[in-house]
Each structure stands twice: as C-alpha cells, then as structure tokens.
C-alpha atoms as a PDB file:
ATOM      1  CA  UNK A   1      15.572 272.121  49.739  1.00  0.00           C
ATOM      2  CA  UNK A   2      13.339 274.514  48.312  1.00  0.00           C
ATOM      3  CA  UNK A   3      13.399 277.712  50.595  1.00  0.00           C
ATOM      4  CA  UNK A   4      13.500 281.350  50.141  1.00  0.00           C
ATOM      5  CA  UNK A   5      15.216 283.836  52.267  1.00  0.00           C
ATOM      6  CA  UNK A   6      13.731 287.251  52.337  1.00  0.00           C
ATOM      7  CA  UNK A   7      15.477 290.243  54.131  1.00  0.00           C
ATOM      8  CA  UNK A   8      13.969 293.807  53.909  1.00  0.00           C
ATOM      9  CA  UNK A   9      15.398 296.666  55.908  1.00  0.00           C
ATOM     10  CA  UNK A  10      14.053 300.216  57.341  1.00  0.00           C
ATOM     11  CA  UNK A  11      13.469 301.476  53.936  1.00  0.00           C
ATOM     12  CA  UNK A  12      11.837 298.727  52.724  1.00  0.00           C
ATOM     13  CA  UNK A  13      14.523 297.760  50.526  1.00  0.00           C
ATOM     14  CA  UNK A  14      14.892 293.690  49.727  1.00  0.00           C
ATOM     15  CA  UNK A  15      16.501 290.809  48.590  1.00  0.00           C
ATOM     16  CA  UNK A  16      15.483 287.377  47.960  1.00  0.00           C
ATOM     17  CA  UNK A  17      17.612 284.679  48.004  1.00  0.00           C
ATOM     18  CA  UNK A  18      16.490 281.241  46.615  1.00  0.00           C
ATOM     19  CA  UNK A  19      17.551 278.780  44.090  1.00  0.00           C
ATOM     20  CA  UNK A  20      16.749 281.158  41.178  1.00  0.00           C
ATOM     21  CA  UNK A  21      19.062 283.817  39.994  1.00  0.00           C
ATOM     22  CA  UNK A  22      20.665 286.073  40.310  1.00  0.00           C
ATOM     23  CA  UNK A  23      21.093 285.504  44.046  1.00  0.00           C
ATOM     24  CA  UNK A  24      21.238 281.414  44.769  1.00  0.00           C
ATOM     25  CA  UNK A  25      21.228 280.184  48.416  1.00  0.00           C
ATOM     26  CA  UNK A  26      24.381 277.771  49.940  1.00  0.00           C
ATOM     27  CA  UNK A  27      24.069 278.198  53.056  1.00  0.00           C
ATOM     28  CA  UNK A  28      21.817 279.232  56.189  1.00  0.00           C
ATOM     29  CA  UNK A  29      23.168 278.939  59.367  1.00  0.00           C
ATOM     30  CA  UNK A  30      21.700 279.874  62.990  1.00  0.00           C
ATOM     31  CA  UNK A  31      23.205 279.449  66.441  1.00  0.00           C
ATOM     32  CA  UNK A  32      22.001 280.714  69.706  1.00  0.00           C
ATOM     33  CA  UNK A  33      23.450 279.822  72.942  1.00  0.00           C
ATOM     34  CA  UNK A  34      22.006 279.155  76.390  1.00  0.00           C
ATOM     35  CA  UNK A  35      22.984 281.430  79.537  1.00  0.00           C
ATOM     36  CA  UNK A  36      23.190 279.314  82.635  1.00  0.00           C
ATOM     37  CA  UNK A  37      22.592 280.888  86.139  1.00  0.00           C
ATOM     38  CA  UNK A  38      23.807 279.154  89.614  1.00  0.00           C
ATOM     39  CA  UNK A  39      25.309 279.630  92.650  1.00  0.00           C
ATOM     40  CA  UNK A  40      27.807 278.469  94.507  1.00  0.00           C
ATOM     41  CA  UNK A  41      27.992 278.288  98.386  1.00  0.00           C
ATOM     42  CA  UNK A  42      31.971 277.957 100.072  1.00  0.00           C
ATOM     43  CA  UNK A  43      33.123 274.282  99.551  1.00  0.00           C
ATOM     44  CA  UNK A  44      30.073 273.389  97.320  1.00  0.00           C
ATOM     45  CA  UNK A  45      30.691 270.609  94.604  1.00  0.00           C
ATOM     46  CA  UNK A  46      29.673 272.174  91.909  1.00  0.00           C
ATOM     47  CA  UNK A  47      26.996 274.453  91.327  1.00  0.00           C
ATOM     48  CA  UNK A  48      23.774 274.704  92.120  1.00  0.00           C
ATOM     49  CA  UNK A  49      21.244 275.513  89.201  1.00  0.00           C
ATOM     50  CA  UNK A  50      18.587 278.469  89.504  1.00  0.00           C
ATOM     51  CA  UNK A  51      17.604 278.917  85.872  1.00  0.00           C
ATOM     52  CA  UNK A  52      18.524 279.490  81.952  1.00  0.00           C
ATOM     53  CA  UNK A  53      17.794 282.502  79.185  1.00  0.00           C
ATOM     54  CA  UNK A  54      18.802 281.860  75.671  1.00  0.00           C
ATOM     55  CA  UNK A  55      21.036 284.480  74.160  1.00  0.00           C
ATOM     56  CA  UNK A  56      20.907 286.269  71.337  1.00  0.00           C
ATOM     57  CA  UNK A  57      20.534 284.437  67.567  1.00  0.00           C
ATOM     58  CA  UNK A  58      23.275 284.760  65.362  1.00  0.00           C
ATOM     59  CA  UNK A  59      22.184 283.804  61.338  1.00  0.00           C
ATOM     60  CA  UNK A  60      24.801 283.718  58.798  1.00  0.00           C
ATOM     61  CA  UNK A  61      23.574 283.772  55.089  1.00  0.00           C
ATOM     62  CA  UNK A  62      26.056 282.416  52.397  1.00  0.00           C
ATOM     63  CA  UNK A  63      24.841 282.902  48.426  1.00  0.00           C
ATOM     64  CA  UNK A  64      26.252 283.121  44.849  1.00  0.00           C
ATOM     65  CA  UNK A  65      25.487 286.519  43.116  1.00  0.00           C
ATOM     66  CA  UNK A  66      25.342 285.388  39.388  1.00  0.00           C
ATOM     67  CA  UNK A  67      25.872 288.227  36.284  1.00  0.00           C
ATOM     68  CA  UNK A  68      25.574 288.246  33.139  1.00  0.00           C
ATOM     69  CA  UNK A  69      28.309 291.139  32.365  1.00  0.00           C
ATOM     70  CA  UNK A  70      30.659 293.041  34.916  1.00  0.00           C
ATOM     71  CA  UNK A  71      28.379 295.901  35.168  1.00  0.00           C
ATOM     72  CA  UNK A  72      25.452 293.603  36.161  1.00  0.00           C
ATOM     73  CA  UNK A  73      27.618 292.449  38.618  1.00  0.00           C
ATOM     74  CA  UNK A  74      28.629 295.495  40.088  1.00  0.00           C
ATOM     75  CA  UNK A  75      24.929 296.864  40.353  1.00  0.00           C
ATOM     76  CA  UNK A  76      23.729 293.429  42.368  1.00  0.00           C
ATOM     77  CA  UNK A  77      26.765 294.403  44.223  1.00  0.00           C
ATOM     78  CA  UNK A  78      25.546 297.852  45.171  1.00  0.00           C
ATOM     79  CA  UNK A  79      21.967 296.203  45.467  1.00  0.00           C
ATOM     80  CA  UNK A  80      23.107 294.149  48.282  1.00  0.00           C
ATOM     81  CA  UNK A  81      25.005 296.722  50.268  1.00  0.00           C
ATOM     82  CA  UNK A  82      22.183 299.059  50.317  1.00  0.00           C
ATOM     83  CA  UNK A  83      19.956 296.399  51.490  1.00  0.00           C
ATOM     84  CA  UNK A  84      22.188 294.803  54.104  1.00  0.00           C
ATOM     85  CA  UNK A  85      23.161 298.480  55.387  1.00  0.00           C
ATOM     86  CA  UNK A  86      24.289 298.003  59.301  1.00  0.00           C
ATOM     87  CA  UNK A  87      23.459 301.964  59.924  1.00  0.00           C
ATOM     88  CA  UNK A  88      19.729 301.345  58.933  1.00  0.00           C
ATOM     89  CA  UNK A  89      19.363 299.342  62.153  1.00  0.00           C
ATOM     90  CA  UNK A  90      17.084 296.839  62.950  1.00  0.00           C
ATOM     91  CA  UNK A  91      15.168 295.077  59.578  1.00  0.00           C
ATOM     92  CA  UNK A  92      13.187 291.749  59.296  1.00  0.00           C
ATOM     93  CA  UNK A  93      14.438 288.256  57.724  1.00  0.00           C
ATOM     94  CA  UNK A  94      11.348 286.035  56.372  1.00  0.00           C
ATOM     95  CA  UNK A  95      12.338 282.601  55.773  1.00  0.00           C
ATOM     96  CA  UNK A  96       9.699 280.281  53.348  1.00  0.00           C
ATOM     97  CA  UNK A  97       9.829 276.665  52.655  1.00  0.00           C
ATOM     98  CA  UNK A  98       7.224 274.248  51.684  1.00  0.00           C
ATOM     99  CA  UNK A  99       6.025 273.683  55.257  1.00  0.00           C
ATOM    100  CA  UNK A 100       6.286 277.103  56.729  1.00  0.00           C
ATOM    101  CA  UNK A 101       6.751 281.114  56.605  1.00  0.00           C
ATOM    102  CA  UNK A 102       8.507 282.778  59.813  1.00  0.00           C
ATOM    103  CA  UNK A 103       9.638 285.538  59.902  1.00  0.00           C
ATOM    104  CA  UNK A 104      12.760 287.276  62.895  1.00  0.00           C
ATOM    105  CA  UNK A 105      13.865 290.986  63.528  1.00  0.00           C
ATOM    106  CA  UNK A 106      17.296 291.414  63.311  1.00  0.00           C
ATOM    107  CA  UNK A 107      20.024 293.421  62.615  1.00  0.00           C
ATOM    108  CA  UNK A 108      23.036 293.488  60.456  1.00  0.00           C
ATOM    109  CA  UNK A 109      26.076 293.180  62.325  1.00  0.00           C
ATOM    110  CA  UNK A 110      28.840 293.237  59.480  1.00  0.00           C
ATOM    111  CA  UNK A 111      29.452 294.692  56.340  1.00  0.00           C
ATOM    112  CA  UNK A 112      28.795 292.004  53.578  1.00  0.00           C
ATOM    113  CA  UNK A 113      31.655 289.803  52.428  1.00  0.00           C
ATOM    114  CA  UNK A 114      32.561 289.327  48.727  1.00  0.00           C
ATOM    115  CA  UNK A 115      34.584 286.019  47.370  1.00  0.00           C
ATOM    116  CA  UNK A 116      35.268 286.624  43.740  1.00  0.00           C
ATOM    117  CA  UNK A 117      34.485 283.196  41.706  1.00  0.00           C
ATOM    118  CA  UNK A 118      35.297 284.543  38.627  1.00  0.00           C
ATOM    119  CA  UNK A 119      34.583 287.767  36.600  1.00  0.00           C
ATOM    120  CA  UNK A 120      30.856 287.789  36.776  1.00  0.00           C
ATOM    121  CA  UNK A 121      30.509 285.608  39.886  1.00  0.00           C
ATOM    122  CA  UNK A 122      30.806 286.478  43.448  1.00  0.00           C
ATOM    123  CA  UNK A 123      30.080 284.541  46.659  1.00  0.00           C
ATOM    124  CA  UNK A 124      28.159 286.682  49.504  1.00  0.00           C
ATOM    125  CA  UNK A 125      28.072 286.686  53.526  1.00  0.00           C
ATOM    126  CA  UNK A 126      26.179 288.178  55.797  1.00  0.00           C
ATOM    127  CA  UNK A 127      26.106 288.320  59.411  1.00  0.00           C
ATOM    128  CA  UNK A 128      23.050 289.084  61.043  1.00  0.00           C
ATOM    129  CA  UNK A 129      21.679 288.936  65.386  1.00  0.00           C
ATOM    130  CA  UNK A 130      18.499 288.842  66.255  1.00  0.00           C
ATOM    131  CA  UNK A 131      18.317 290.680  70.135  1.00  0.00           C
ATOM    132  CA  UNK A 132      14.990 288.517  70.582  1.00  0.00           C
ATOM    133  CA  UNK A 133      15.917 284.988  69.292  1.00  0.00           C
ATOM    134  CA  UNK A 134      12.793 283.763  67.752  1.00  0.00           C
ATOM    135  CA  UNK A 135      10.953 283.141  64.768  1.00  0.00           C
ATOM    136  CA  UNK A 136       7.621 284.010  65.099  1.00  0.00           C
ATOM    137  CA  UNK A 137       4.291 282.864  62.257  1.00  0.00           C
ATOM    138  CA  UNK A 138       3.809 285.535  59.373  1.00  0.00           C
ATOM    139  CA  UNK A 139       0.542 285.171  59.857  1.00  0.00           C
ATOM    140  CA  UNK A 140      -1.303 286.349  62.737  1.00  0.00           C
ATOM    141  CA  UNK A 141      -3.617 283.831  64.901  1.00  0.00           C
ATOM    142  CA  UNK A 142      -6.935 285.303  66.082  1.00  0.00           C
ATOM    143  CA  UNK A 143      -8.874 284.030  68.858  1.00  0.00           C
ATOM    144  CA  UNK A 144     -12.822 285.255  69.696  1.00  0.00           C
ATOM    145  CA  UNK A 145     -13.322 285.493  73.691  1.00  0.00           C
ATOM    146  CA  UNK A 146     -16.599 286.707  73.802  1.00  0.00           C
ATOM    147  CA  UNK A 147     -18.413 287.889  70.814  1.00  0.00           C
ATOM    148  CA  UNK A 148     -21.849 288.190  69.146  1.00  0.00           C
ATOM    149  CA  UNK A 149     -22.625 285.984  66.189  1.00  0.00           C
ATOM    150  CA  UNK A 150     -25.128 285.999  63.546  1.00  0.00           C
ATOM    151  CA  UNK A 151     -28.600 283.801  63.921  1.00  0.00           C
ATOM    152  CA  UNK A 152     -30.187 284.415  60.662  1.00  0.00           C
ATOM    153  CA  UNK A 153     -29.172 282.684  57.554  1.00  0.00           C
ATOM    154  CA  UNK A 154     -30.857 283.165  53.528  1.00  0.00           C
ATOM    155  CA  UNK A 155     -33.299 282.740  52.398  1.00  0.00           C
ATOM    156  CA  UNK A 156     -34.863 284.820  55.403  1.00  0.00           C
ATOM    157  CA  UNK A 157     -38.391 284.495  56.597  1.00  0.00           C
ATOM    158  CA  UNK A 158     -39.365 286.603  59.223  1.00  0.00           C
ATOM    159  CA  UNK A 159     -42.988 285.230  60.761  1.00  0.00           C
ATOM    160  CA  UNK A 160     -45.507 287.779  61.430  1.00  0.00           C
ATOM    161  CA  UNK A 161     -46.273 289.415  64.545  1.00  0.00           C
ATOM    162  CA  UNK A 162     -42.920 287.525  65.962  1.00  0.00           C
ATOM    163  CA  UNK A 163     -39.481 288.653  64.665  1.00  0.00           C
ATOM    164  CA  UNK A 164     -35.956 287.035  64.805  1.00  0.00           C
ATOM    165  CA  UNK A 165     -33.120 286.862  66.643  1.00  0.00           C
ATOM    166  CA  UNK A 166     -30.227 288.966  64.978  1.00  0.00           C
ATOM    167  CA  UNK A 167     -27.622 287.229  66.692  1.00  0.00           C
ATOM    168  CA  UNK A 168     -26.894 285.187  69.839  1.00  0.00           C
ATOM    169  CA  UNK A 169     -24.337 285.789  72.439  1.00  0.00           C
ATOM    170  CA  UNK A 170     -21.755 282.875  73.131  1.00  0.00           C
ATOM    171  CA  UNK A 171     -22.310 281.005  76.235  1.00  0.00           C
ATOM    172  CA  UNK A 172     -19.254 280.440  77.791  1.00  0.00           C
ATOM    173  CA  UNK A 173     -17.650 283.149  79.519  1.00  0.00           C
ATOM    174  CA  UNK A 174     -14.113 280.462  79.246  1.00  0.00           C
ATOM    175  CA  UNK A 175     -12.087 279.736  76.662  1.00  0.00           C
ATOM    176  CA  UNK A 176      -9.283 277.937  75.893  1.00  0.00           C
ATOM    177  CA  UNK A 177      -6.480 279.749  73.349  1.00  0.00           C
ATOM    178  CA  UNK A 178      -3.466 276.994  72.607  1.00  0.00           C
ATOM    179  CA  UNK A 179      -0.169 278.315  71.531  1.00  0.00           C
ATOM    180  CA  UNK A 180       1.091 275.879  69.177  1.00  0.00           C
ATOM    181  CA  UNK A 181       4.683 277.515  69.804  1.00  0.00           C
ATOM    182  CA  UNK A 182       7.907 276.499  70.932  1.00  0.00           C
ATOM    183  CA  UNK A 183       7.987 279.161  73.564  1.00  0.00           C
ATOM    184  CA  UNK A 184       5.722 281.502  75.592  1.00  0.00           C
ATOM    185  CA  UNK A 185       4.375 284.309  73.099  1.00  0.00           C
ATOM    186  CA  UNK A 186       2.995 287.513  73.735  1.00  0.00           C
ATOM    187  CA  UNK A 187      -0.262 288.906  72.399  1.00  0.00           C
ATOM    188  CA  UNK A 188      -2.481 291.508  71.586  1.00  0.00           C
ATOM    189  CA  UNK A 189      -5.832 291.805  73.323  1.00  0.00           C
ATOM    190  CA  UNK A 190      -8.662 293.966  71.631  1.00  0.00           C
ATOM    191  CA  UNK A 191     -11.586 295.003  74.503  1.00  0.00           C
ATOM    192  CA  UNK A 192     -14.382 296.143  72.104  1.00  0.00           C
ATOM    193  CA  UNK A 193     -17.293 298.183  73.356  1.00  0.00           C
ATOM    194  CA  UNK A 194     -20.557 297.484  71.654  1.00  0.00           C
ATOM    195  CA  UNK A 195     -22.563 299.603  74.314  1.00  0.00           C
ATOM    196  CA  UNK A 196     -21.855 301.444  77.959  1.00  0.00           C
ATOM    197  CA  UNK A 197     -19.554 299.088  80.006  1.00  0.00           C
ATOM    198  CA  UNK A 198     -17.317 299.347  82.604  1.00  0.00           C
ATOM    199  CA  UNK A 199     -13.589 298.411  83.680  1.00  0.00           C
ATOM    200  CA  UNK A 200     -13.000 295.281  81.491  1.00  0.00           C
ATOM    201  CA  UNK A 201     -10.249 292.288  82.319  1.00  0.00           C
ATOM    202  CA  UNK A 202      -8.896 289.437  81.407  1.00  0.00           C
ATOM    203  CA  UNK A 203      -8.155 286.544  83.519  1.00  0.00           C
ATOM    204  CA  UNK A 204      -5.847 283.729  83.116  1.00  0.00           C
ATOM    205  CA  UNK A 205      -7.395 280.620  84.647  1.00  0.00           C
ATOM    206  CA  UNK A 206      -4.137 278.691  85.103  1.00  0.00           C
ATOM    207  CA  UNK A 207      -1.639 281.296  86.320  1.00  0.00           C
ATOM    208  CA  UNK A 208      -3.984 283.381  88.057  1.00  0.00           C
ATOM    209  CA  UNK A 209      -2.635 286.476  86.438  1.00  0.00           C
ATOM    210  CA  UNK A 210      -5.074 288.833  85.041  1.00  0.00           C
ATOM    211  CA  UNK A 211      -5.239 292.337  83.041  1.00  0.00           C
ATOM    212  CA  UNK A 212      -8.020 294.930  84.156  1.00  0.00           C
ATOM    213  CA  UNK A 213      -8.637 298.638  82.242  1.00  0.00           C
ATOM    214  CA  UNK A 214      -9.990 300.521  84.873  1.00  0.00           C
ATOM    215  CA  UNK A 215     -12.483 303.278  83.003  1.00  0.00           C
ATOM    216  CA  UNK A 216     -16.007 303.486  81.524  1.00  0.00           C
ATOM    217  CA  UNK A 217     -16.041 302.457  78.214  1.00  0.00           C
ATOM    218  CA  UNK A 218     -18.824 303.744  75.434  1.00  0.00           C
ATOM    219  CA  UNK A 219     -20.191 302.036  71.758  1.00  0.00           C
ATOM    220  CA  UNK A 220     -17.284 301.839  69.309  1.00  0.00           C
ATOM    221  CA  UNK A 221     -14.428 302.409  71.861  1.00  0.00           C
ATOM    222  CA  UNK A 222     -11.561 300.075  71.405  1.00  0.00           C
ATOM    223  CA  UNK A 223      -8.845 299.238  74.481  1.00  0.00           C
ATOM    224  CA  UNK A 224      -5.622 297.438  72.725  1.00  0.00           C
ATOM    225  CA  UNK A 225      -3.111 295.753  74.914  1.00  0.00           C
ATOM    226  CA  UNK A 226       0.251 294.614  73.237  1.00  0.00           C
ATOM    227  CA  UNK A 227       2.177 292.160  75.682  1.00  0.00           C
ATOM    228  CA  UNK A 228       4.720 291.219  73.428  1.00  0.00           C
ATOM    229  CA  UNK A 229       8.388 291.683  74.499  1.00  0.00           C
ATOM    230  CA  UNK A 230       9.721 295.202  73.182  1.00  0.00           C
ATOM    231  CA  UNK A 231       6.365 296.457  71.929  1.00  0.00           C
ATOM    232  CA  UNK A 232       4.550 296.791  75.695  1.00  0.00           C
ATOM    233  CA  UNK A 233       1.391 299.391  75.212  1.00  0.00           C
ATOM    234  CA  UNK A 234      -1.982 300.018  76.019  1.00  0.00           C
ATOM    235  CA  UNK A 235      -3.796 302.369  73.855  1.00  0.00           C
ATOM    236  CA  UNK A 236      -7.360 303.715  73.287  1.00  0.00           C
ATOM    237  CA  UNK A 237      -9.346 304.164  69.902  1.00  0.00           C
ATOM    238  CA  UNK A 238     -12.381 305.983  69.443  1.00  0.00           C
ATOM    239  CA  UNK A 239     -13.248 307.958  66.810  1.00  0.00           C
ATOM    240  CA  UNK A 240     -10.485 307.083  64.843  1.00  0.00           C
ATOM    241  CA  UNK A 241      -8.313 309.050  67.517  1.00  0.00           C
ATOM    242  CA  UNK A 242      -5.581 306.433  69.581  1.00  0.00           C
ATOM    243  CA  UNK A 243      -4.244 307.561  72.428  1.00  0.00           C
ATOM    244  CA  UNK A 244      -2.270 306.249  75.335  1.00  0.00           C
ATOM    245  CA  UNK A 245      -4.202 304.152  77.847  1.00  0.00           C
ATOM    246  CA  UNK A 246      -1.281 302.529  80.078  1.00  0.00           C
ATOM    247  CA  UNK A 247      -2.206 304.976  82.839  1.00  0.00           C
ATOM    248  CA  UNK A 248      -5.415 302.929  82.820  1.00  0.00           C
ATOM    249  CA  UNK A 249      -4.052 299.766  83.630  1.00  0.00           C
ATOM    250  CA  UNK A 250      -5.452 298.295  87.562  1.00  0.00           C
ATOM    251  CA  UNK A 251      -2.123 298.145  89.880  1.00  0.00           C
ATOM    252  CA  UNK A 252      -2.840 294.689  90.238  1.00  0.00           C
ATOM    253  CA  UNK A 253      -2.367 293.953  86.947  1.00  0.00           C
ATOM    254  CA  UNK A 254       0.231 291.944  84.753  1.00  0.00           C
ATOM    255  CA  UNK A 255       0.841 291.852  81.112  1.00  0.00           C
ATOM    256  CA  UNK A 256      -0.268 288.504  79.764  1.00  0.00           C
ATOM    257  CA  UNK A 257       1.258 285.993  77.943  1.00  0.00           C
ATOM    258  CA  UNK A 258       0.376 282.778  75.904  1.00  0.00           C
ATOM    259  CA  UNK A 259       2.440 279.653  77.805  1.00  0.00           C
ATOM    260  CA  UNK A 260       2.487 277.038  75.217  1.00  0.00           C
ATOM    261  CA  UNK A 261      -0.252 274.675  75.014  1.00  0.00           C
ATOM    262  CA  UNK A 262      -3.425 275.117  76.819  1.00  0.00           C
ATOM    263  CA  UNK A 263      -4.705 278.443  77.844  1.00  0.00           C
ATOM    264  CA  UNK A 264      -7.192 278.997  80.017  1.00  0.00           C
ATOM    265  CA  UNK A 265      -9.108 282.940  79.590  1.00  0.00           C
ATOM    266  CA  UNK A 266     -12.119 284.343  81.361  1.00  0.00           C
ATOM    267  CA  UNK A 267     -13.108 287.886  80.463  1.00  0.00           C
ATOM    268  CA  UNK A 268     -15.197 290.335  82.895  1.00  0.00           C
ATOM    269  CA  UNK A 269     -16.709 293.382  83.159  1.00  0.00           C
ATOM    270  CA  UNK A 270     -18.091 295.217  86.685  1.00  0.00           C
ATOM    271  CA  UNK A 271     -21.050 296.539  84.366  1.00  0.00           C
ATOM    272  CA  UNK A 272     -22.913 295.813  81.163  1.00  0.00           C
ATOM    273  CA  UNK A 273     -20.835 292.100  80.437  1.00  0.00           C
ATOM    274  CA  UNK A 274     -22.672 291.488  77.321  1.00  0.00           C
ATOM    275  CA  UNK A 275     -21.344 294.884  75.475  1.00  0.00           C
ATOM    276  CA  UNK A 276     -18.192 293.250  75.668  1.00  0.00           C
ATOM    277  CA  UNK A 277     -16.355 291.817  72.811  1.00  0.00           C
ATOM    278  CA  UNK A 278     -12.806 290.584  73.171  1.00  0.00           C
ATOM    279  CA  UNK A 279     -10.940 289.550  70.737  1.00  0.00           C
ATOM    280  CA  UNK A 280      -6.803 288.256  70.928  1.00  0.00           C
ATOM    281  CA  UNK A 281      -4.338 287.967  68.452  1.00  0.00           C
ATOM    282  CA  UNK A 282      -0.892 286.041  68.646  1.00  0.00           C
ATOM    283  CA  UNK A 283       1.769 284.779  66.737  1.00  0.00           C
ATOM    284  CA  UNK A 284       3.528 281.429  68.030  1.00  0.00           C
ATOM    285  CA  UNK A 285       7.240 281.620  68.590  1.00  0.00           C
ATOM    286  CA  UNK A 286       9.740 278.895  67.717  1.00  0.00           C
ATOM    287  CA  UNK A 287      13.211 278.593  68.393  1.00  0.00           C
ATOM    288  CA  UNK A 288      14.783 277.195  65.295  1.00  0.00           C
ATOM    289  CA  UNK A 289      13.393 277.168  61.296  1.00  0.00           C
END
C-alpha cells in the first residue's frame, strides 16, 4: 500500500516514512481498547451495563533506516531521535494514502528502538499514545449558517433611475451541518457582526442544546467558540485585538458538538438578526485509518 507516515514534533522537526528511502515503512499498528462501566447489585448474575469510553490509542511504527555509508547512518540515527524526542511532549502524526489524509496528536512514549540489519541498515520502533484517540480530516470543513451573498454577476448593467441589489440574505434561518465522522466532533463557531446586534446563539434543533454570547456586538467584531475536547474557549476579535470572552457565555448554555450525521442549527439574535453572519468549522473524527 502506498501510504506515508508523517510525524512532526514541538519544534517542528519531521520525518517521513514511506516506501522511498532512506526511511521505508513495515509496519503501522494501532490498538485502542474499550472501558466498560456496570454495576452490580448483591446476588446479581452478572452485571448490569451503564455505558463505554474508549481508551487511549496506542500506534506503533516499525521502518528500515537505509545508508549509504556508516556516517549516513549514524546522522539518520541522530535525525530520528531528535524528532521522536519523549521530553518535547505532545507532537502530531499525519498519515496519507490514496484515499485519505488524517492527521492524531500524540505523544512519544519510548525512546526509539534500533535492530542492526547490517552495517548501514537498521530497523526502527516507535511507540507513540494518543490521550484523545482519534484521527481527525487535515482539512477543515466549513459550513455558512447565515450569510450574505452576492446578486450581481459581469457584465454589469445597472438600469437608470433603479439600482441593484448588492447581495441577498439567505432565507432560511435552519440548516442542516452533517458530520460525515465516525464519532461526535467538536467545532468552531464564528458569530460575525456586519452591523449593531445583540446577544447572538446557536441552537441545536435535535438536542435542544444551544450556545448564547450575552453582549452587544458592533461592525467587524468577531465572537469564536472552540468546542472541541482540550481546546474549550470563547474569545473576542475586534480590531485585530482577541481577548477572552468565556465570561460572556449565557448560564444556560452548553458547548456544542457535531453528533454524526444530521445536524439540525438555528441561529438568533434578540436585535438586528440580519447583521449576523455565522459561520462553523469542523473536522470529522474517525476511529481507525
């Protein structure tokens, strides 16, 4: 199979490992298990189920370092062990085939392991765990709530005495977002103010959940909400200044996710609706490559 491992760490050193020298793939391995939780009452056959997390993902990369000379092989050596550094913490692991490019934090949990083959071969392993075990789309999925497009096209004739229409506002104040995924996903959701508005939300049609900024928003002012697990903020852009925003967030309010398939959204301001444009961006999570 024709795939490509890619692992870059906190300093943005990497390695790619493929079918071309002088690192070649053998093997790729992954393996996550399942926690079960139950209960048992006195005398109960058995258990009885309540529910199941998966645990963390354990990937184990196996590949031939190939040299020309000693010395080359030495230096790939030292290449590989500042790359896979376990003190540098938590890096990312991109894996590309024909069909597909994910992409998984994780972190090194071993030091590498070197198999001599002969005296300008070695064989390679490396341990890595990934705390949140799932791959997740390189590239990001963007979804238009409520926005303004563009009514006038070229060549453009504007008819005396009557203008045109610069742009139209969509209708539907619903829309669907489906997350192809294997699992729920988090997101980001952008509230953009084109004009004066006041305390947007989001509402999730199907779980009855929603997300509500409660302040006055002016033109240009950006609200950001990241639900995604480990990265949970709310910030506020304006002027190219960001600042913290989660004090803003309604009591009542719940970070949204993506469940996979349909999603129902309906977005809402108290004042001024039509300065509102929302915008949300995802990537879909799967559980295996």
């Amino acid at each position: 199979m024709n795939r490509l491992i890619k692992f870059t760490n906190k300093n943005n050193l990497n390695i790619e490992i493929g079918i071309y020298p002088p690192y070649l793939l053998t093997k790729f391995e992954e393996s996550t298990n399942v926690q079960i939780y139950s209960s048992k009452g006195m005398l109960q056959q058995g258990t009885s189920y309540i529910n199941n997390t998966l645990d963390i993902k354990d990937i184990t990369l196996e590949f031939v370092v190939r040299a020309e000379t000693q010395e080359e092989l030495l230096n790939y050596q030292r290449i590989i062990n500042k790359t896979f550094n376990p003190t540098l913490g938590e890096g990312t692991l991109c894996y590309k085939d024909i069909s597909k490019e994910w992409i998984i934090n994780c972190v090194v949990n071993k030091l590498p392991v070197y198999q001599r083959l002969n005296d300008v071969n070695y064989k390679c392993l490396i341990s890595l765990t990934a705390s949140i075990p799932f791959w997740r789309e390189i590239v990001e999925h963007k979804a238009n709530i409520a926005m303004w497009q563009g009514a006038f096209h070229f060549p453009l004739i504007i008819p005396e005495g009557q203008g045109i229409h610069m742009g139209v506002r969509q209708p539907s104040l619903i829309v669907n977002i489906e997350n192809i995924g294997d699992v729920e996903s988090g997101m980001i959701i952008e509230f953009k103010a084109l004009g004066t508005l006041k305390k947007p939300s989001l509402f999730n049609v199907n779980t009855r959940e929603m997300i509500k900024i409660n302040t006055d928003m002016v033109a240009g002012e950006i609200i950001r909400i990241n639900t995604n697990i480990g990265n949970k903020k709310v910030t506020r852009i304006l002027d190219n200044a960001e600042i913290d925003f989660v004090h803003k967030i309604d009591l009542d309010s719940t970070f949204l996710k993506l469940e996979v398939g349909d999603n129902l959204f309906r977005y809402d301001a108290e004042e001024n609706i039509n300065n509102l444009e929302v915008n949300i961006y995802y990537n879909p999570n799967y559980l295996e490559v």
